[in-house]
C-alpha atoms as a PDB file:
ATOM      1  CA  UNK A   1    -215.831 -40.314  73.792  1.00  0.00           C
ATOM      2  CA  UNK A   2    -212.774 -39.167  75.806  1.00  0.00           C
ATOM      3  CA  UNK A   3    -210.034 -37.711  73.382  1.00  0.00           C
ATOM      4  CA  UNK A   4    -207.615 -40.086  72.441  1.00  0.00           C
ATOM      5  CA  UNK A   5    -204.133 -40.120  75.038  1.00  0.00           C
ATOM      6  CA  UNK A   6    -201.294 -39.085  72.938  1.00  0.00           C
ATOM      7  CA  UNK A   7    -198.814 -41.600  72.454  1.00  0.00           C
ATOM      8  CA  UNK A   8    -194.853 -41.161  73.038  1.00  0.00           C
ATOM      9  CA  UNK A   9    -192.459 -41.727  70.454  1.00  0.00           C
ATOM     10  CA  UNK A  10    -189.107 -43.300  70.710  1.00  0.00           C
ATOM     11  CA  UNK A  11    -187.875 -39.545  70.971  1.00  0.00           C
ATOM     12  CA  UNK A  12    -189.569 -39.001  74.368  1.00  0.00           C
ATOM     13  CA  UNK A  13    -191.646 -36.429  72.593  1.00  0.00           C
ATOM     14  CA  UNK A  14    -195.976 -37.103  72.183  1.00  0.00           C
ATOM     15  CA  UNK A  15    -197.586 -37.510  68.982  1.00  0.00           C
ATOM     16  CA  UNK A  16    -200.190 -35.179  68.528  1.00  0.00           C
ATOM     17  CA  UNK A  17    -198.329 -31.706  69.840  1.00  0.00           C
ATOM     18  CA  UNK A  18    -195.975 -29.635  68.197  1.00  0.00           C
ATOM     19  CA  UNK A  19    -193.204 -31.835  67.008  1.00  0.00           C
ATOM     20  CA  UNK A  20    -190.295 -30.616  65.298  1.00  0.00           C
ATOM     21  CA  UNK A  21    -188.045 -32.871  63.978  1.00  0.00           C
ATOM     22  CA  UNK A  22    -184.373 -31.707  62.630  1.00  0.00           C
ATOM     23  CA  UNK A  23    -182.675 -33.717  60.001  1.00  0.00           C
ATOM     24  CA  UNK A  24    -179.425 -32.268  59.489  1.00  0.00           C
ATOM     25  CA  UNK A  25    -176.633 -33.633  57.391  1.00  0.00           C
ATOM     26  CA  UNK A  26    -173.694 -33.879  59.169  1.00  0.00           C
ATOM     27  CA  UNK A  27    -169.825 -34.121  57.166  1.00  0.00           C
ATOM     28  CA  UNK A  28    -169.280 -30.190  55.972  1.00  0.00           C
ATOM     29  CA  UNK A  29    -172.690 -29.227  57.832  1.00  0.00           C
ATOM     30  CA  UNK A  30    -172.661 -30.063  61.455  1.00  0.00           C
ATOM     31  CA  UNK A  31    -169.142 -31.235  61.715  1.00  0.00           C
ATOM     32  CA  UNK A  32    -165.920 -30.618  60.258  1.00  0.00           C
ATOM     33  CA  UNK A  33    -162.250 -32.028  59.728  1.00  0.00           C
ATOM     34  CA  UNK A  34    -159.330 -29.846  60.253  1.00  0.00           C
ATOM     35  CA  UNK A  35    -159.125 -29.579  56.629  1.00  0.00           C
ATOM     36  CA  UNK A  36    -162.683 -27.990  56.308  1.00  0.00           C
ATOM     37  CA  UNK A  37    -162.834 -25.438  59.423  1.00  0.00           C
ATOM     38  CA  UNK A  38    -162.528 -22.352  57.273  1.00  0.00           C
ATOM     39  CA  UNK A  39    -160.626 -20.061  60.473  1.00  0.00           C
ATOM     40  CA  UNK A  40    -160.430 -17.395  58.435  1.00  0.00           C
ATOM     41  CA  UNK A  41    -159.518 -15.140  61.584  1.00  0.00           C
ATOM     42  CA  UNK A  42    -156.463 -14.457  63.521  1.00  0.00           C
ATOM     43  CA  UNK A  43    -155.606 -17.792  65.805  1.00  0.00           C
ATOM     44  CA  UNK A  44    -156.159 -15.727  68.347  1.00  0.00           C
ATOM     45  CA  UNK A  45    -159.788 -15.198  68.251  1.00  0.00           C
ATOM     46  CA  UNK A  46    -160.553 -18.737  66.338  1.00  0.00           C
ATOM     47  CA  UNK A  47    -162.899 -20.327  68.609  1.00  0.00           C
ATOM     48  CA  UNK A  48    -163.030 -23.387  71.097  1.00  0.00           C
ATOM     49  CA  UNK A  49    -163.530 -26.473  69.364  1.00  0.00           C
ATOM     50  CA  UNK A  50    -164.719 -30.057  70.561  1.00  0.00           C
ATOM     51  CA  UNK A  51    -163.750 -33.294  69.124  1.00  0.00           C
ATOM     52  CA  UNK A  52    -166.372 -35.164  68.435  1.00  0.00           C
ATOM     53  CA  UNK A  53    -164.639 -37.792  66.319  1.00  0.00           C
ATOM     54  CA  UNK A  54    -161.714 -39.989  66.414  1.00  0.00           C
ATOM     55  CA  UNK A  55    -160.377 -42.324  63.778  1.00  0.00           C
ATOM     56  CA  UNK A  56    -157.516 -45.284  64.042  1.00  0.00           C
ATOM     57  CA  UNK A  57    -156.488 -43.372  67.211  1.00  0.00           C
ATOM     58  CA  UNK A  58    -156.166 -39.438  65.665  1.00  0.00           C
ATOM     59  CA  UNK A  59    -158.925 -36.446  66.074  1.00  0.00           C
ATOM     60  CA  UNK A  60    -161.343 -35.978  62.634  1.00  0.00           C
ATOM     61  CA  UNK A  61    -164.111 -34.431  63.340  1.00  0.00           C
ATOM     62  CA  UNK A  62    -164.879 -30.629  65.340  1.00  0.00           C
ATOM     63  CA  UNK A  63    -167.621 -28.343  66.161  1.00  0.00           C
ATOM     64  CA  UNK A  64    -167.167 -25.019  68.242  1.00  0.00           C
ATOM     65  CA  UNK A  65    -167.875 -25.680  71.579  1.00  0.00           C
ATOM     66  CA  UNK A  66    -170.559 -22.887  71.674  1.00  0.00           C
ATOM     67  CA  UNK A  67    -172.130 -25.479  68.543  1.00  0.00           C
ATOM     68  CA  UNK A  68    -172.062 -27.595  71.239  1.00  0.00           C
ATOM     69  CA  UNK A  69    -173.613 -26.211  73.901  1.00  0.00           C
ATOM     70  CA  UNK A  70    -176.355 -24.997  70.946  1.00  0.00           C
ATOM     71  CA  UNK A  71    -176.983 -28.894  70.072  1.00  0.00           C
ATOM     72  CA  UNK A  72    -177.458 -30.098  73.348  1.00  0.00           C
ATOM     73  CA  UNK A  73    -180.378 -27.730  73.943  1.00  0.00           C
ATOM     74  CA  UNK A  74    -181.209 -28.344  70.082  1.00  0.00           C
ATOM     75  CA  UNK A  75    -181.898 -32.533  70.772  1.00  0.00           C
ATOM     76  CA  UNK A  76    -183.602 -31.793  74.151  1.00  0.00           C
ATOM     77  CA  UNK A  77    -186.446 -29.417  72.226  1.00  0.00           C
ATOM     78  CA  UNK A  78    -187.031 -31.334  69.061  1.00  0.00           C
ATOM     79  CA  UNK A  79    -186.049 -35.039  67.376  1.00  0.00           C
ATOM     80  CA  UNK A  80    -183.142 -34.496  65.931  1.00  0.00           C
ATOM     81  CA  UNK A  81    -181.563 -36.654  63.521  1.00  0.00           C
ATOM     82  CA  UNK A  82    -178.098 -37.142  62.177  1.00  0.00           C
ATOM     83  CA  UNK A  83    -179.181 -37.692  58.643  1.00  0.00           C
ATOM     84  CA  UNK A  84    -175.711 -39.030  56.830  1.00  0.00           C
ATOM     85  CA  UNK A  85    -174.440 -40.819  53.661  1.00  0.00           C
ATOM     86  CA  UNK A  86    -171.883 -42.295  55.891  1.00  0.00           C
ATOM     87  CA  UNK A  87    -172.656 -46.105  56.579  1.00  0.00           C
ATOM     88  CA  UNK A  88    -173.766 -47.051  60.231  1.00  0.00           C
ATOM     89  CA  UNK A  89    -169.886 -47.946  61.020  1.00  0.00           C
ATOM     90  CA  UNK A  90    -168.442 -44.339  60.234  1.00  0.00           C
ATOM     91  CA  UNK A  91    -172.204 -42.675  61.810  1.00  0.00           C
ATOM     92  CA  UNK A  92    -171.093 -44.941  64.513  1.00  0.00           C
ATOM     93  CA  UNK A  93    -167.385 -43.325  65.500  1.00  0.00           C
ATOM     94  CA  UNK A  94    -169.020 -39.483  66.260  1.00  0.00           C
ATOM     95  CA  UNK A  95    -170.154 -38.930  69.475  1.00  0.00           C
ATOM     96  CA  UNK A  96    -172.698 -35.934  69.195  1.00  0.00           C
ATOM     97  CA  UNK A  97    -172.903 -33.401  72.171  1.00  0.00           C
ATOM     98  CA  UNK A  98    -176.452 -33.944  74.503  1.00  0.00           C
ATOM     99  CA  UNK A  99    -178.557 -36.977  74.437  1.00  0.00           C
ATOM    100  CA  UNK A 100    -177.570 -39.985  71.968  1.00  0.00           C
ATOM    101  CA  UNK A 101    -180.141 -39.204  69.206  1.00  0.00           C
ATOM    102  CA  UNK A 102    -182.699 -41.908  69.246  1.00  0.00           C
ATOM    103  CA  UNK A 103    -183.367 -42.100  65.427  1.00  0.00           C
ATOM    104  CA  UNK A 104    -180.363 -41.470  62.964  1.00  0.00           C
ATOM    105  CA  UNK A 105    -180.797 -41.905  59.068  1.00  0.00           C
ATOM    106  CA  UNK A 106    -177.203 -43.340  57.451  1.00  0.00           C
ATOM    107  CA  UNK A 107    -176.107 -44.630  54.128  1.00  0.00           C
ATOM    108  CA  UNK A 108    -178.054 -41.707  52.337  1.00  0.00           C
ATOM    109  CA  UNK A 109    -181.377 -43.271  53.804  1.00  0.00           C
ATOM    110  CA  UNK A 110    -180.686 -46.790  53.226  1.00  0.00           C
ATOM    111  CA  UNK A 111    -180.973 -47.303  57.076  1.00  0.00           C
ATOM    112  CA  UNK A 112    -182.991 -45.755  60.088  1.00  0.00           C
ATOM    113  CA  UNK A 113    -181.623 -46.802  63.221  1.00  0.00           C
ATOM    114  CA  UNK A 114    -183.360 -46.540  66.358  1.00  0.00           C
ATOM    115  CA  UNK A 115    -181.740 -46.462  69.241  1.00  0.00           C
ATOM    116  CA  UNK A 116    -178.443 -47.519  67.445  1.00  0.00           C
ATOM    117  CA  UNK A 117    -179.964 -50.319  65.607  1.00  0.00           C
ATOM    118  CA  UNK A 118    -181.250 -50.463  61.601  1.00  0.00           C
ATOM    119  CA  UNK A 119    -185.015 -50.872  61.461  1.00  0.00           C
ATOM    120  CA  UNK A 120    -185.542 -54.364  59.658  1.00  0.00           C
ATOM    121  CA  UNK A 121    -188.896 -53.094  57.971  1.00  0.00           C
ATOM    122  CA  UNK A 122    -187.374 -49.982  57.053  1.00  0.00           C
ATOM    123  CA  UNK A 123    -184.384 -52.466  55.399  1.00  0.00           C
ATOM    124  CA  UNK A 124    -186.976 -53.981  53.625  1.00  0.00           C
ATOM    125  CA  UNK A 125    -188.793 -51.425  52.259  1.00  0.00           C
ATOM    126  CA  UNK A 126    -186.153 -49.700  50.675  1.00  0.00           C
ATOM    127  CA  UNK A 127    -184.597 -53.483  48.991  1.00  0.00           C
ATOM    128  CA  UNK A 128    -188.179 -53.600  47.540  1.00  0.00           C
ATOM    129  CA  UNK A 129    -187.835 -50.553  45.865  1.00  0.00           C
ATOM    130  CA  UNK A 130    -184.276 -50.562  44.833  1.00  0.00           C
ATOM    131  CA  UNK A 131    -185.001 -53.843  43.254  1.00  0.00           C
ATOM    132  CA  UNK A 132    -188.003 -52.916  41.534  1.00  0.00           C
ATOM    133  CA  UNK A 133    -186.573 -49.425  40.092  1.00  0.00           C
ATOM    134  CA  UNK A 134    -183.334 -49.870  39.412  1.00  0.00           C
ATOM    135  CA  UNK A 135    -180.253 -52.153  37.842  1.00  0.00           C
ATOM    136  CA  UNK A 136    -178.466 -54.236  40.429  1.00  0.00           C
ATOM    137  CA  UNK A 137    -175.125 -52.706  42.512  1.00  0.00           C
ATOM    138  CA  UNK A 138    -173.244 -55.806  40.588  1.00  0.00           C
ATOM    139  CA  UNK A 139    -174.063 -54.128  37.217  1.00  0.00           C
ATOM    140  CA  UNK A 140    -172.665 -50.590  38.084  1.00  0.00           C
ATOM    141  CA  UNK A 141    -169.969 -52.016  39.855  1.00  0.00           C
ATOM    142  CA  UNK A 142    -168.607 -53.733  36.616  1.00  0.00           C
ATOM    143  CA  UNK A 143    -169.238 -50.522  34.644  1.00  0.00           C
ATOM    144  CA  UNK A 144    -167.135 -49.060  37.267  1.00  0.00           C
ATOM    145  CA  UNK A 145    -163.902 -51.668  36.839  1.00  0.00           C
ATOM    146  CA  UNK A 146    -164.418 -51.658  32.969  1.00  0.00           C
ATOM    147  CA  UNK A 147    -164.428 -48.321  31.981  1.00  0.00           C
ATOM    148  CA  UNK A 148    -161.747 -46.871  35.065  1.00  0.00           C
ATOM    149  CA  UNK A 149    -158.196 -46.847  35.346  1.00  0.00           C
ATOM    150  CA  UNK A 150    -156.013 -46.902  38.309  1.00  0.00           C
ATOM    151  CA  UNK A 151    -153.910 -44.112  36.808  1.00  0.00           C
ATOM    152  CA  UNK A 152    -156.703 -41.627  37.692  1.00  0.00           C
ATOM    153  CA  UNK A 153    -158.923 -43.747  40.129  1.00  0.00           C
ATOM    154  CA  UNK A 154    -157.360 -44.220  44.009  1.00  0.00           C
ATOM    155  CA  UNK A 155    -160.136 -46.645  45.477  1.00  0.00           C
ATOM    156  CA  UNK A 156    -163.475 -48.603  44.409  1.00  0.00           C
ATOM    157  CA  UNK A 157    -165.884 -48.387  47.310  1.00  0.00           C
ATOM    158  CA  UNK A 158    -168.869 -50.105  48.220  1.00  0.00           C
ATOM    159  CA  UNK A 159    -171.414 -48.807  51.135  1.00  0.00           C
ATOM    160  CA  UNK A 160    -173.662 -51.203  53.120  1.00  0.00           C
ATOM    161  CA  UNK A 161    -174.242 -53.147  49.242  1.00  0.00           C
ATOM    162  CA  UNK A 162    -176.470 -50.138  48.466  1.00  0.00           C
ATOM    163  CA  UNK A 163    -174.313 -47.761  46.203  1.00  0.00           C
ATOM    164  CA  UNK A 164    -170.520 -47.031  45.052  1.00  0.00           C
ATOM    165  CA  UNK A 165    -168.712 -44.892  44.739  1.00  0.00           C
ATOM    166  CA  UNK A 166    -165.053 -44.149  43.681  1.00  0.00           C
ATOM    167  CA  UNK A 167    -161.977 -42.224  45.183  1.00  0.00           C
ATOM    168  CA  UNK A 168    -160.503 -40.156  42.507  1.00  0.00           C
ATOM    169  CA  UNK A 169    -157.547 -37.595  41.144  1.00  0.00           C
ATOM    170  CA  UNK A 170    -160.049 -35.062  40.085  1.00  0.00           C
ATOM    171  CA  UNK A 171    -157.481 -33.381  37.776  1.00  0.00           C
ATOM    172  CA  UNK A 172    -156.944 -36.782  35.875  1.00  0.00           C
ATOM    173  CA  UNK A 173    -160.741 -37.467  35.344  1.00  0.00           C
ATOM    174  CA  UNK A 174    -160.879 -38.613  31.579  1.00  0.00           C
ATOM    175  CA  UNK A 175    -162.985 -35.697  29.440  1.00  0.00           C
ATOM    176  CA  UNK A 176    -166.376 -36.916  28.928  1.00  0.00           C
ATOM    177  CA  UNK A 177    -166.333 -40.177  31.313  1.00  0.00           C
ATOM    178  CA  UNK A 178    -168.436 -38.358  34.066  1.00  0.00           C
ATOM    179  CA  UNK A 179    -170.952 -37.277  31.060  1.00  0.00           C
ATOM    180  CA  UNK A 180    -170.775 -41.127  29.642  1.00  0.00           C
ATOM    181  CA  UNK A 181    -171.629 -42.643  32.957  1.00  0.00           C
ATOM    182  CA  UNK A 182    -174.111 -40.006  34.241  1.00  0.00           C
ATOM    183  CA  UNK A 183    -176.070 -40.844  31.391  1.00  0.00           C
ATOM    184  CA  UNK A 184    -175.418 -45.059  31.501  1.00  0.00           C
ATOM    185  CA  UNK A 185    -176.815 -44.954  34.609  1.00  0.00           C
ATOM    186  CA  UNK A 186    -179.868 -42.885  34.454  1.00  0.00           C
ATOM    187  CA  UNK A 187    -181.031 -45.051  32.143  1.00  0.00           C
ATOM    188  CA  UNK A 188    -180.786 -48.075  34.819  1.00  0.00           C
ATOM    189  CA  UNK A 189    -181.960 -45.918  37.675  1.00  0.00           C
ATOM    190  CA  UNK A 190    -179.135 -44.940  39.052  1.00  0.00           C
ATOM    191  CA  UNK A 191    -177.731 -41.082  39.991  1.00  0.00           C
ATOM    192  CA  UNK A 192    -174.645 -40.015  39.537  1.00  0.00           C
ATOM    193  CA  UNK A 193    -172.598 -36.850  41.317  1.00  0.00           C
ATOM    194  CA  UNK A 194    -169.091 -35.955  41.210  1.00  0.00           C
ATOM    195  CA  UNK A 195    -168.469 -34.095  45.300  1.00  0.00           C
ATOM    196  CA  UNK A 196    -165.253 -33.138  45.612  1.00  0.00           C
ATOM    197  CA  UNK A 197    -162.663 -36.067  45.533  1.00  0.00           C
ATOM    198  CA  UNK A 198    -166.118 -38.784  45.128  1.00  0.00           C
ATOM    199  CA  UNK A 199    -168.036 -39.360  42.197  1.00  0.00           C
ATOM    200  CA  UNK A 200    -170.892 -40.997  44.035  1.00  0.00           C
ATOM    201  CA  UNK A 201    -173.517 -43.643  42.145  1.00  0.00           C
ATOM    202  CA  UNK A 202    -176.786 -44.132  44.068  1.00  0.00           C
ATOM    203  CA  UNK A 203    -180.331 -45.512  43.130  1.00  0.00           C
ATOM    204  CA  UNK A 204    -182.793 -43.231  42.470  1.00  0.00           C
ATOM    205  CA  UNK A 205    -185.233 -44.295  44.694  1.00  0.00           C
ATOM    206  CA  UNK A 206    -182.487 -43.948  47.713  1.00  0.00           C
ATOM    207  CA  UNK A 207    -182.364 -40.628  49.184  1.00  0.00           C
ATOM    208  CA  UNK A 208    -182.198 -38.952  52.752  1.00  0.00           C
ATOM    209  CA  UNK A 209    -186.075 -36.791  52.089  1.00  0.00           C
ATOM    210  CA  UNK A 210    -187.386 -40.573  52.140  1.00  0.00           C
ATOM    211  CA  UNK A 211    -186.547 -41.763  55.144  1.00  0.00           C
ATOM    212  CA  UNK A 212    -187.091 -38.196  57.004  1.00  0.00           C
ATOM    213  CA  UNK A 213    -190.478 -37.866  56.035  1.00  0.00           C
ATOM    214  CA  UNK A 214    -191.095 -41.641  57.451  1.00  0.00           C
ATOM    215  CA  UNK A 215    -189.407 -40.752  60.790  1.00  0.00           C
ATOM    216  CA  UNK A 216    -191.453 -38.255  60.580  1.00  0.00           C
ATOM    217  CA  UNK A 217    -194.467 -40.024  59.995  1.00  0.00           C
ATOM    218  CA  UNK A 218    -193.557 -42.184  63.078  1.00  0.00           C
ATOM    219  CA  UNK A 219    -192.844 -39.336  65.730  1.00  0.00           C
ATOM    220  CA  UNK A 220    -195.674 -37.020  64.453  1.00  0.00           C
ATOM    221  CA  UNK A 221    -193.680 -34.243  63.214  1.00  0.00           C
ATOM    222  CA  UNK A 222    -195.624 -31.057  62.665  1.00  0.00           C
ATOM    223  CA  UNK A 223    -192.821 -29.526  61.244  1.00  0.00           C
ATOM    224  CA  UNK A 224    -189.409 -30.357  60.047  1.00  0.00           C
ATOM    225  CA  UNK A 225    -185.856 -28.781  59.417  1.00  0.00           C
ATOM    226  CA  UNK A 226    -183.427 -29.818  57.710  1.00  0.00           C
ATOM    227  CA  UNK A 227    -179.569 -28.107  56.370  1.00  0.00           C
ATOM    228  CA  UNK A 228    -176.742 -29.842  54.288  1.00  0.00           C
ATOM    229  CA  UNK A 229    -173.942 -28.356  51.985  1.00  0.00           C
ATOM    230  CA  UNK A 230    -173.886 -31.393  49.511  1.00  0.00           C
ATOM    231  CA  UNK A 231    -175.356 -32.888  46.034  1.00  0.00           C
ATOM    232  CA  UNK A 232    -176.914 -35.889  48.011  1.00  0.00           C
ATOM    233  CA  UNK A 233    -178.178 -33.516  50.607  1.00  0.00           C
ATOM    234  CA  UNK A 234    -180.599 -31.785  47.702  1.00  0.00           C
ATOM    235  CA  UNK A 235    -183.893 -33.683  47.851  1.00  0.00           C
ATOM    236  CA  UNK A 236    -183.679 -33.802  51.428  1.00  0.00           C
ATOM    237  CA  UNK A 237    -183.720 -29.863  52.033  1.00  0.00           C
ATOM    238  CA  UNK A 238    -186.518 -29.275  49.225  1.00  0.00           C
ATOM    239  CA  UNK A 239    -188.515 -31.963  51.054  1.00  0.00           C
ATOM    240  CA  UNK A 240    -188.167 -29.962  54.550  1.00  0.00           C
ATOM    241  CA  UNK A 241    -190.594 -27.008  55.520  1.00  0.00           C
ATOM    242  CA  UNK A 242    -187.477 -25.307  56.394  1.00  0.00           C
ATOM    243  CA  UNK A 243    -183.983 -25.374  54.810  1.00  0.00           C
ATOM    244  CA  UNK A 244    -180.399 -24.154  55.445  1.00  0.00           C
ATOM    245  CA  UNK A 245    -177.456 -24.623  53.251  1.00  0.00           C
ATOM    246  CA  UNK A 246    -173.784 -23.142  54.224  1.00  0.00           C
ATOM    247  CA  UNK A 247    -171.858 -20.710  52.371  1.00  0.00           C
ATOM    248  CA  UNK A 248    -169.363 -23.517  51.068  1.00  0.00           C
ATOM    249  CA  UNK A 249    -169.846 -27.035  49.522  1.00  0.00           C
ATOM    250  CA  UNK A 250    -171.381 -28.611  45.815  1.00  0.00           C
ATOM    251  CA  UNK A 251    -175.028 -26.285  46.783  1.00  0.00           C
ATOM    252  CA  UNK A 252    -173.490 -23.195  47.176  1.00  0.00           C
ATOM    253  CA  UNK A 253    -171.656 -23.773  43.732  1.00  0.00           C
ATOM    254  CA  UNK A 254    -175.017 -24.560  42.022  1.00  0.00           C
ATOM    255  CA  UNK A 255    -176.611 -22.053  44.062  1.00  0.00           C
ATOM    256  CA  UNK A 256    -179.908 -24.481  44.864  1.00  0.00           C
ATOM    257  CA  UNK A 257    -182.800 -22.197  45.886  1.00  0.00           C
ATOM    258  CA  UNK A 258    -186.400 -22.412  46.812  1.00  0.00           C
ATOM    259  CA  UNK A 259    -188.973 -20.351  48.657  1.00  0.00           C
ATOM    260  CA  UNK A 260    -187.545 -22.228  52.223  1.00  0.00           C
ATOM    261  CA  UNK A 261    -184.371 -22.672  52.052  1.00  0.00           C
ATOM    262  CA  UNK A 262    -182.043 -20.111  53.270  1.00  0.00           C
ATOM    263  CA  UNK A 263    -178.598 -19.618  51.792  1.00  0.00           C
ATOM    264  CA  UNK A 264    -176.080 -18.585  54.447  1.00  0.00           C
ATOM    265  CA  UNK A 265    -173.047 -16.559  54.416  1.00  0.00           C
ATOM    266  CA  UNK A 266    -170.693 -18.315  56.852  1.00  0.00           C
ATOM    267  CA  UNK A 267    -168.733 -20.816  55.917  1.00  0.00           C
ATOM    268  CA  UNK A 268    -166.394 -23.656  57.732  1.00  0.00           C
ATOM    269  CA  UNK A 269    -167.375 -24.550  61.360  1.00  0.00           C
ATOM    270  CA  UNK A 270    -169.043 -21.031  61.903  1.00  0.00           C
ATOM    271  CA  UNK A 271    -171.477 -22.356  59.215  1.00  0.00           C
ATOM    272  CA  UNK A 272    -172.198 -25.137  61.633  1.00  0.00           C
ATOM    273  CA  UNK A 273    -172.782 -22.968  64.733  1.00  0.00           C
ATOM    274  CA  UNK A 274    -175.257 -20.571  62.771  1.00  0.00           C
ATOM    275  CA  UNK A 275    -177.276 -24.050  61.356  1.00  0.00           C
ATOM    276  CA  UNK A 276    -178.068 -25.133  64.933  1.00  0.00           C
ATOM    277  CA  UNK A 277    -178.791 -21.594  66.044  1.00  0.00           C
ATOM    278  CA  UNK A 278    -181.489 -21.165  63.087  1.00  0.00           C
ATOM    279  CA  UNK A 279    -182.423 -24.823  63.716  1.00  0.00           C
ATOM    280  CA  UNK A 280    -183.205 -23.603  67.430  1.00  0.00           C
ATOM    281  CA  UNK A 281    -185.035 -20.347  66.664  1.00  0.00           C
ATOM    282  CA  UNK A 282    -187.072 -21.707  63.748  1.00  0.00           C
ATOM    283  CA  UNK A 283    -188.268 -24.633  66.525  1.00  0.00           C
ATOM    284  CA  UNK A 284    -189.035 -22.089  69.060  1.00  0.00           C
ATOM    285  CA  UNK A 285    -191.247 -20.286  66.837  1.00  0.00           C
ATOM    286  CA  UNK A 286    -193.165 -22.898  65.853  1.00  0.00           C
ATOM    287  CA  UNK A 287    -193.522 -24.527  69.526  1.00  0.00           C
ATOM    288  CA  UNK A 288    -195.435 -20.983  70.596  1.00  0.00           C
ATOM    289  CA  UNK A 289    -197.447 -19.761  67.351  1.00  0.00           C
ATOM    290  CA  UNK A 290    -201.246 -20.748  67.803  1.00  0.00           C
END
């Protein structure tokens, strides 16, 4: 029988050759606000940077513009996908250098869109196992107005009715409520993290590594990347073959290792740059070893 024609993915890319797909986190990974650059040198030699964000009218979000050139060639040699805890709205304000990713994983793997839009099967799958694993949002959320106090707590938030999370004065967090509530809500299923200004509640069962490894199922993927500086970004780089984290953010503090995943120096944006460039080489090597 004739071999089998390889079929193309919504990447572009064939199933059945060497596909490399690159999940990277993007917030403090790819990307950073003016806040989180890290230009530690004179302003002289800081480098070029691209916007690549705007929100209610004012610049958020940069990369160095040699990042940029980087990630264009990056998304034309592999799938890569934004992999975010931002909801699809917030994914939706960046506009990425090169060719509009076609899959993107948001609200910490609640939803893969392709081409821009969430996946209903993938939106089912995961309510199926939230459901089955875990206490309703409903129930943390009243934990969350019970037990807080707006002397010490600036916002409740809610994203895409999958998880919460809460805008805080980190200096005013109560002794032992972070302890109480990290251990209230493992026992429902639930996750808890404290990320700078955030303390963060998520299912268990919802996590970036899960919905990589099924884009990566679709496309083929004979190998995949991945990099991310945060708590939430954990599983997802111990689930990659290959892993970066940058010299700043909740990973370096922990100092999260494993045979794969590389710790880098640089910090800021010129974290970012060096990502994309080990992103690129790491591709490359797999594209021409035998």
């Amino acid at each position: 029988m004739p071999a089998p024609t390889p079929e193309t993915t919504a990447s572009g890319l064939a199933t059945g050759t060497r596909t490399v797909l690159v999940a990277s986190d993007l917030d403090r990974t790819l990307i950073y606000s003016s806040g989180a650059l890290a230009l530690g040198m004179p302003d002289p030699q800081a480098p070029r940077l691209l916007c690549v964000e705007v929100h209610e009218a004012k610049p958020l979000s940069y990369l160095t513009e040699r990042a940029a050139e980087e990630l264009r060639a990056l998304a034309a040699e592999t799938v890569f996908v934004p992999t975010t805890t931002r909801t699809r709205k917030q994914y939706q304000r960046i506009r990425l250098p090169g060719t509009a990713p076609a899959y993107a994983i948001c609200a910490n793997g609640g939803h893969i869109l392709v081409d821009g839009v969430s996946d209903p099967d993938w939106q089912a799958e995961v309510r199926g196992r939230l459901a089955e694993a875990c206490a309703p949002l409903a129930e943390i959320r009243a934990y969350l107005t019970e037990t807080t106090d707006p002397s010490w707590v600036r916002k409740h938030r809610v994203a895409e009715d999958l998880f919460a999370y809460l805008v805080i004065e980190r200096d005013l967090l109560p002794e032992g409520w972070l302890d109480r509530f990290t251990a209230w809500a493992d026992e429902r299923g639930w996750t808890v993290s404290l990320q700078g200004r955030k303390v963060y509640a998520v299912p268990r069962p919802l996590t970036k590594s899960a919905a990589m490894r099924e884009v990566a199922r679709r496309v083929g993927a004979t190998l995949t990347l991945a990099a991310g500086d945060s708590l939430l970004d954990a599983d997802l780089l111990l689930a990659a073959d290959l892993a970066w984290r940058p010299g700043h953010g909740e990973l370096a503090d922990t100092e999260l290792t494993a045979p794969h995943l590389a710790a880098l120096a640089e910090r800021g944006v010129a974290a970012g740059e060096e990502i994309i460039r080990r992103f690129r080489a790491a591709a490359h090597e797999h594209r021409h070893t035998a």
